[in-house]
C-alpha atoms as a PDB file:
ATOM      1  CA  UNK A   1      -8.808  -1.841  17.235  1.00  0.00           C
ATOM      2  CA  UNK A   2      -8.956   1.827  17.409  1.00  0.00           C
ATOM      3  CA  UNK A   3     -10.608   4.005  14.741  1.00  0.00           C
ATOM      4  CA  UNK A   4      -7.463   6.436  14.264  1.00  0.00           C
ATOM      5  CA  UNK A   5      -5.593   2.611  13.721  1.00  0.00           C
ATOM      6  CA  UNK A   6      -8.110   1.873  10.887  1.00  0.00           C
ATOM      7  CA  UNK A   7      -8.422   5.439   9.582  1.00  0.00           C
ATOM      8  CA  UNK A   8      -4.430   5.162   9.442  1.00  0.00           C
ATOM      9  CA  UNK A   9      -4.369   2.089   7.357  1.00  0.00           C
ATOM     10  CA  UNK A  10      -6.552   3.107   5.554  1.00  0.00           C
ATOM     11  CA  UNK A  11      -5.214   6.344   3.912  1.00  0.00           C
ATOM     12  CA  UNK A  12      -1.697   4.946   4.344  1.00  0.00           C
ATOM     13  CA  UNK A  13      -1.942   1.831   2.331  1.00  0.00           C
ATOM     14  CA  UNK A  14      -3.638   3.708  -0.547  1.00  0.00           C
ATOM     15  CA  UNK A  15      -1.705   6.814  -0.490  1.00  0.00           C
ATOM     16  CA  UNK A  16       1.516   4.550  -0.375  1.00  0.00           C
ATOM     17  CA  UNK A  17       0.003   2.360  -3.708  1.00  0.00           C
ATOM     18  CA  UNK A  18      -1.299   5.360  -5.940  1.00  0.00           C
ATOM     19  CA  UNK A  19       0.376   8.560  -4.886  1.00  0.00           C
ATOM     20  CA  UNK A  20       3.581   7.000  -5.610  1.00  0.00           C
ATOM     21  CA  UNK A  21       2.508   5.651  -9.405  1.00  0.00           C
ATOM     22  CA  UNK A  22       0.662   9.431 -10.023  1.00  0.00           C
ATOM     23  CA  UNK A  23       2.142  12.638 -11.064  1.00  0.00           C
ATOM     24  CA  UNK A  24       0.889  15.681 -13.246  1.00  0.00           C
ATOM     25  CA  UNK A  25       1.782  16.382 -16.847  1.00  0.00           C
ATOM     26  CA  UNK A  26       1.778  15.145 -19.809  1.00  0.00           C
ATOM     27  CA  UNK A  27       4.750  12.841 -20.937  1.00  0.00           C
ATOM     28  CA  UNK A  28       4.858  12.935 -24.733  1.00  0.00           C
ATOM     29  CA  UNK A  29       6.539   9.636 -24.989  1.00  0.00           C
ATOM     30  CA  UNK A  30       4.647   7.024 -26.825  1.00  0.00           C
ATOM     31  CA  UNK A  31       7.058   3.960 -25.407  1.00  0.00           C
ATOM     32  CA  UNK A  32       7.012   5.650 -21.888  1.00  0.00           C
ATOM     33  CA  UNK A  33       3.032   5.994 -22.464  1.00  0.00           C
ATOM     34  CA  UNK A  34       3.134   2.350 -23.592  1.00  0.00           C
ATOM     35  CA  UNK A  35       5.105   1.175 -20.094  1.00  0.00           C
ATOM     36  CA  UNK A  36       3.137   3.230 -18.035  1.00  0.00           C
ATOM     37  CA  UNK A  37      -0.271   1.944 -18.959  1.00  0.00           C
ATOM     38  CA  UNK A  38       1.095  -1.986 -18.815  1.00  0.00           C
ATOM     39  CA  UNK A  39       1.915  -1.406 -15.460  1.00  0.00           C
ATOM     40  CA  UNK A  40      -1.285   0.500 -14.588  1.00  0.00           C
ATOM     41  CA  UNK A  41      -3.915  -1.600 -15.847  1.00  0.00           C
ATOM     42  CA  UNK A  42      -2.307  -4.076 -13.602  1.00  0.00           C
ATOM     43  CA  UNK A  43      -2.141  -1.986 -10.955  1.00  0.00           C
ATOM     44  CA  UNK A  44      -5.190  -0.950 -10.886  1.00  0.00           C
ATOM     45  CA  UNK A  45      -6.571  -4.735  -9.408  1.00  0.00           C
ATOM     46  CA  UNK A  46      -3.707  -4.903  -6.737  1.00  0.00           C
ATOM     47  CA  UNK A  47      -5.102  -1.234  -5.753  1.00  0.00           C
ATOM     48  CA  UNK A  48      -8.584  -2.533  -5.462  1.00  0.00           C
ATOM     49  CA  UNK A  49      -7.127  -5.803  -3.259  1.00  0.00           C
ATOM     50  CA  UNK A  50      -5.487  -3.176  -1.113  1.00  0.00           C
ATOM     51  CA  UNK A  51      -8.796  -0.776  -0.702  1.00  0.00           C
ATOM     52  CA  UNK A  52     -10.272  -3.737   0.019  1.00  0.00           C
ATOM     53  CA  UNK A  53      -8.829  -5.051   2.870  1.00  0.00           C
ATOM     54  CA  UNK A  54      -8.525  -1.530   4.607  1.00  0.00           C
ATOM     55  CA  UNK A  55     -12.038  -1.407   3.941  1.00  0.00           C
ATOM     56  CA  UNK A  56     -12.945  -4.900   5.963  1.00  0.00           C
ATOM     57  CA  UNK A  57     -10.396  -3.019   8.561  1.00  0.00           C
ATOM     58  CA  UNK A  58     -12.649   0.186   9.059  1.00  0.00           C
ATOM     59  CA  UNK A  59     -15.565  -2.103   9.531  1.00  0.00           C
ATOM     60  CA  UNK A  60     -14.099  -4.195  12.539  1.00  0.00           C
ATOM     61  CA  UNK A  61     -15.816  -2.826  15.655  1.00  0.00           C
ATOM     62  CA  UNK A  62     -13.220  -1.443  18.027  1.00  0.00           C
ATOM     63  CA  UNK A  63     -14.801  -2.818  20.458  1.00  0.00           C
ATOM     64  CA  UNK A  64     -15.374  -6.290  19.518  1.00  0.00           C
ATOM     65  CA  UNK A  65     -13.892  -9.044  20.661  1.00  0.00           C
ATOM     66  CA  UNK A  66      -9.548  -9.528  20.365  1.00  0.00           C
ATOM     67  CA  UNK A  67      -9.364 -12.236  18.288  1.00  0.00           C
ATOM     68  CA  UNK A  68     -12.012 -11.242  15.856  1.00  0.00           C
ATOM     69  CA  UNK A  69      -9.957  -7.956  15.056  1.00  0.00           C
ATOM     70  CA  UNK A  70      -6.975 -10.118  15.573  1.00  0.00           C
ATOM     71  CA  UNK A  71      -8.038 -12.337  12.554  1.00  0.00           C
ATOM     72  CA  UNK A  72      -9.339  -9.232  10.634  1.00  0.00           C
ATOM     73  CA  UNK A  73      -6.186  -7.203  11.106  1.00  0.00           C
ATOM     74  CA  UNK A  74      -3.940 -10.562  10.322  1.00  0.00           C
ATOM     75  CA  UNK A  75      -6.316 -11.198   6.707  1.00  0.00           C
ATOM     76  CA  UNK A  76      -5.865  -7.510   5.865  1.00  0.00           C
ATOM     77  CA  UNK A  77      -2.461  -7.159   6.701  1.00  0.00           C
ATOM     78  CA  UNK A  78      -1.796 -10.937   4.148  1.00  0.00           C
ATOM     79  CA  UNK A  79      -3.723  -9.486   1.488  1.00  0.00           C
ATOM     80  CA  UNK A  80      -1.853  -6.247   1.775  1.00  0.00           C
ATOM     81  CA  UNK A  81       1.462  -7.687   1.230  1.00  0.00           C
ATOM     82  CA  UNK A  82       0.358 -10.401  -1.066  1.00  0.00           C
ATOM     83  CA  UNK A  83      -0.986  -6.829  -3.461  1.00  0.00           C
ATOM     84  CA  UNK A  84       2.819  -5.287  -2.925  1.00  0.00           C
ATOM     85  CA  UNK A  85       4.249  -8.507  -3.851  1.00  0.00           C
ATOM     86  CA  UNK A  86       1.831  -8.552  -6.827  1.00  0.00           C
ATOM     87  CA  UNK A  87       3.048  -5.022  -7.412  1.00  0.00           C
ATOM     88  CA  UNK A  88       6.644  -5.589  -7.721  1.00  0.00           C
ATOM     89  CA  UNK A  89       6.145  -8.174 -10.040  1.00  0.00           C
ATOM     90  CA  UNK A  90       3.947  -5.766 -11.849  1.00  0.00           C
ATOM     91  CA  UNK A  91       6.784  -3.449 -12.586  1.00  0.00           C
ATOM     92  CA  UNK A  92       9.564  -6.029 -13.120  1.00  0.00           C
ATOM     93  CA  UNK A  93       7.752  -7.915 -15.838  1.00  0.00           C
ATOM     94  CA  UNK A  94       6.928  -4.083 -17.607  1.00  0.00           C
ATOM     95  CA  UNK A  95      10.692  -4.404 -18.209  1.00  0.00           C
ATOM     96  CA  UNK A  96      12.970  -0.861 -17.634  1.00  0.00           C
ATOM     97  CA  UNK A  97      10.768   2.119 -18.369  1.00  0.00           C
ATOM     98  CA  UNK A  98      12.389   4.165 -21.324  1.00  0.00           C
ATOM     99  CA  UNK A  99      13.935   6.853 -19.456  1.00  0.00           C
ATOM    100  CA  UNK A 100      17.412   7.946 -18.189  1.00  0.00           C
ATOM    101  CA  UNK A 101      18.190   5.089 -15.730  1.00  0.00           C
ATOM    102  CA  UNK A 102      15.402   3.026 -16.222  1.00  0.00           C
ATOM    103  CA  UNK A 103      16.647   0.372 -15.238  1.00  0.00           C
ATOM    104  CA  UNK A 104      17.877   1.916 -12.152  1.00  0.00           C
ATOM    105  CA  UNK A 105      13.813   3.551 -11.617  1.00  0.00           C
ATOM    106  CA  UNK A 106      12.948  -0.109 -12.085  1.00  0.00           C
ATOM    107  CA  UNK A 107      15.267  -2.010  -9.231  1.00  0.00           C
ATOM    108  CA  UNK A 108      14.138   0.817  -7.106  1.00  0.00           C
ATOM    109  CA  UNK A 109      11.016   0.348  -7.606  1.00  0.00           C
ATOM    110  CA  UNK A 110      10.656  -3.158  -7.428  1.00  0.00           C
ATOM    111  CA  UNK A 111      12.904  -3.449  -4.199  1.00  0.00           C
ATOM    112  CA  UNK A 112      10.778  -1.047  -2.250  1.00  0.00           C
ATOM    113  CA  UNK A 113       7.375  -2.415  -3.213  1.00  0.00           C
ATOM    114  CA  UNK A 114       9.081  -6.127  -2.038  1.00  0.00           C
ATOM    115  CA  UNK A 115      10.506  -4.212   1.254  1.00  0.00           C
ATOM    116  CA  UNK A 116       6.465  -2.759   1.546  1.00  0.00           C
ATOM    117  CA  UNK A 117       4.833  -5.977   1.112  1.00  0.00           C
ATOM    118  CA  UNK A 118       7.661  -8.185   3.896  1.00  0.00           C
ATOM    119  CA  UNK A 119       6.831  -4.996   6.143  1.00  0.00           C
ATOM    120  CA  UNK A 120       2.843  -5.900   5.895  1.00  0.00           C
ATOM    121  CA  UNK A 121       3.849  -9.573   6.229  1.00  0.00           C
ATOM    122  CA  UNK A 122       5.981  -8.541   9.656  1.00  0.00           C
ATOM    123  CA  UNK A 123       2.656  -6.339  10.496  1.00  0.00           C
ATOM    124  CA  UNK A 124       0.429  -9.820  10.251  1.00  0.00           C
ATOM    125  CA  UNK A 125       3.291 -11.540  12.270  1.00  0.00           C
ATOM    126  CA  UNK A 126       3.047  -9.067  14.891  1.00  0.00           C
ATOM    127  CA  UNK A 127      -0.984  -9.089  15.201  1.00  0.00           C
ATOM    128  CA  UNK A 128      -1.190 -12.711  14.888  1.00  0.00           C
ATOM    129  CA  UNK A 129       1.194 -12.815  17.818  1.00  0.00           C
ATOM    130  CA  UNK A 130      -1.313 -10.211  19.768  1.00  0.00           C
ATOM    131  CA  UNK A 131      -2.431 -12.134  23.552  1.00  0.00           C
ATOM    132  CA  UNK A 132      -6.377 -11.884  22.722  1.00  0.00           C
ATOM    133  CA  UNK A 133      -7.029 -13.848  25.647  1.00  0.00           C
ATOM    134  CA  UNK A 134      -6.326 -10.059  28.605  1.00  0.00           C
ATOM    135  CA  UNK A 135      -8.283  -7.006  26.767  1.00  0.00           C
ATOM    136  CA  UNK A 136      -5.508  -4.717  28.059  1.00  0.00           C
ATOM    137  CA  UNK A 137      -2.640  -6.518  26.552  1.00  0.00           C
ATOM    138  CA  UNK A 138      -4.021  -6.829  23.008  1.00  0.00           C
ATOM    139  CA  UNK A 139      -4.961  -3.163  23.414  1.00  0.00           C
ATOM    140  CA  UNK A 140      -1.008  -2.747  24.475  1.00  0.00           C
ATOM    141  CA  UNK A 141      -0.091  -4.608  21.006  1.00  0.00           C
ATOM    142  CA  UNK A 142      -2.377  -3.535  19.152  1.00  0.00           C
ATOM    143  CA  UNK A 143      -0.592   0.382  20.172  1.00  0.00           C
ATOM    144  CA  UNK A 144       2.527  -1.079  19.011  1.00  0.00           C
ATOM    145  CA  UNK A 145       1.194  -2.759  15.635  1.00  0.00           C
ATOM    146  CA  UNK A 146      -0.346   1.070  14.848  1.00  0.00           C
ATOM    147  CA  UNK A 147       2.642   2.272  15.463  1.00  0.00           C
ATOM    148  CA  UNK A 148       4.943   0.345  13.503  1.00  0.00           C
ATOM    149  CA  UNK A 149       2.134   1.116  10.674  1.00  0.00           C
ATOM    150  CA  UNK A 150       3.330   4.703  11.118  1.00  0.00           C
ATOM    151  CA  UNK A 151       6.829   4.017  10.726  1.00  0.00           C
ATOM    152  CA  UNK A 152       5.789   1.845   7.811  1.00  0.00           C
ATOM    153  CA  UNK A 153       3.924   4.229   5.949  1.00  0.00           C
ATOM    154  CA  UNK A 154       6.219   6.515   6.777  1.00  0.00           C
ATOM    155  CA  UNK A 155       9.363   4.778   5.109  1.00  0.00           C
ATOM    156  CA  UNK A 156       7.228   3.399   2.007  1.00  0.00           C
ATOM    157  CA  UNK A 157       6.092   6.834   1.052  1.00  0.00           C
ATOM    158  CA  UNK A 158      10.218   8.048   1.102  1.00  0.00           C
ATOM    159  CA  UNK A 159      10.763   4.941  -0.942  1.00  0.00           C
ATOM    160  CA  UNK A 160       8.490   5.017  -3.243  1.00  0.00           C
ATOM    161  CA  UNK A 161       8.953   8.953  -4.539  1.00  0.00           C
ATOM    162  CA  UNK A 162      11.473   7.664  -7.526  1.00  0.00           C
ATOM    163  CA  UNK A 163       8.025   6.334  -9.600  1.00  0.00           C
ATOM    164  CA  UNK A 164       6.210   9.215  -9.031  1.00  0.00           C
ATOM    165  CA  UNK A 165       8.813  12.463 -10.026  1.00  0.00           C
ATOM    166  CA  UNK A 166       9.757  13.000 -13.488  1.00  0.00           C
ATOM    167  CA  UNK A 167       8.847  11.427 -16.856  1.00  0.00           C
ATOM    168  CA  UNK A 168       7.864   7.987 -15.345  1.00  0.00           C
ATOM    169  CA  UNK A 169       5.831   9.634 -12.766  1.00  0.00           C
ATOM    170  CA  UNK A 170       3.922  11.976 -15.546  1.00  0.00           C
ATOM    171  CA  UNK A 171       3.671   9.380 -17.425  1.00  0.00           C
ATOM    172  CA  UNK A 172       2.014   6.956 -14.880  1.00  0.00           C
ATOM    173  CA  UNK A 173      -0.486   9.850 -13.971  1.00  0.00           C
ATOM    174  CA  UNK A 174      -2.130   9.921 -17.259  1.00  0.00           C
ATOM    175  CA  UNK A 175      -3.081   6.289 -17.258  1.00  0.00           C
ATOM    176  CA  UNK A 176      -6.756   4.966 -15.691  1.00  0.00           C
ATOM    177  CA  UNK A 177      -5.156   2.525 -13.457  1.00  0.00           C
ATOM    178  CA  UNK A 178      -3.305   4.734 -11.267  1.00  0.00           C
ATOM    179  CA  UNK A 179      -5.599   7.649 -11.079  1.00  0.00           C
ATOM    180  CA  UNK A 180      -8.271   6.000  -8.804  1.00  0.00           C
ATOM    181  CA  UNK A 181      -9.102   8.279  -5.769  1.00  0.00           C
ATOM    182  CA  UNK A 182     -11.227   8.590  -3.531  1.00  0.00           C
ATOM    183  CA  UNK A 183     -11.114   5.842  -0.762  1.00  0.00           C
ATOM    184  CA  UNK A 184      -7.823   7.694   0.867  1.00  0.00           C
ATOM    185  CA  UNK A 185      -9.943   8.887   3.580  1.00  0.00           C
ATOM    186  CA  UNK A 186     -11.150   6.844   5.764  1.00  0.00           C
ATOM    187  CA  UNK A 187     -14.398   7.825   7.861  1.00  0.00           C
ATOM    188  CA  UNK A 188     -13.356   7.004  11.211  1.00  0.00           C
ATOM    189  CA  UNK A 189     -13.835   8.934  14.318  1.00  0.00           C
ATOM    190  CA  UNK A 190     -11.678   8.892  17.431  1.00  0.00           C
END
């Protein structure tokens, strides 16, 4: 695995997980205040689930042996989806947040964290799929994998904008659980 791969999972996954639950502001609605911090404090563990596995990512050497970063990437890329799964169910069971179209925010919300976590399941598929047996043709798939993690990252960050604009997003940003930074950057040189 390269380190620009890692170093793009890395900032992806938790860029695509906190920057869309975070905005700036200050909401002034206790019920909205009330929803935002149920679904934070739960957030905050499928967050840590997802720093984690970029984290055992970034410490794959990239030039260790295919089917050990085959079996890294695959464990990452489960537990990643597994956290967006956990996500989704996250905000479904917090009910519609008490806003114009809340319930609208909320099947948004929960149908693009589901779409994020079958993207990291088709990511796994496609890594556990990787020949680990020729160095050059894992190094071929593994191109491919990074860049379907582009277009991945790409489309979750689109999707994901509805939680983190108006009063649900301002809300969300005052809350504990979704104003962990930090890990975004991975330190990984090319």
């Amino acid at each position: 695995m390269t380190n620009k791969f890692a170093a793009a999972l890395s900032g992806a996954a938790l860029v695509l997980a906190m920057g869309s639950l975070s905005a700036c502001g200050d909401s002034g609605n206790k019920k909205l205040d009330s929803w935002a911090k149920t679904v934070c404090d739960q957030a905050a563990t499928q967050v840590k689930k997802i720093n984690d596995a970029n984290t055992a990512i970034t410490k794959v050497d990239s030039g260790g042996q295919p089917a050990d970063v085959q079996k890294a990437d695959a464990a990452a890329f489960q537990q990643i989806s597994d956290a967006y799964k956990s996500l989704a169910s996250i905000v479904d069971k917090a009910g519609d947040p008490p806003v114009d179209n809340g319930a609208t925010l909320k099947t948004d919300a929960v149908s693009d964290l589901n779409k994020l976590s079958t993207s990291y399941t088709d990511l796994k598929k496609q890594v556990d799929a990787l020949n680990t047996k020729d160095q050059a043709k894992f190094a071929d798939g593994l191109k491919s994998v990074s860049d379907n993690l582009g277009k991945v990252s790409k489309s979750g960050e689109q999707a994901l904008d509805t939680l983190r604009k108006g009063e649900v997003g301002t809300a969300m940003a005052k809350q504990p659980g979704c104003q962990q930074t930090g890990s975004a950057s991975a330190s990984a040189s090319s």
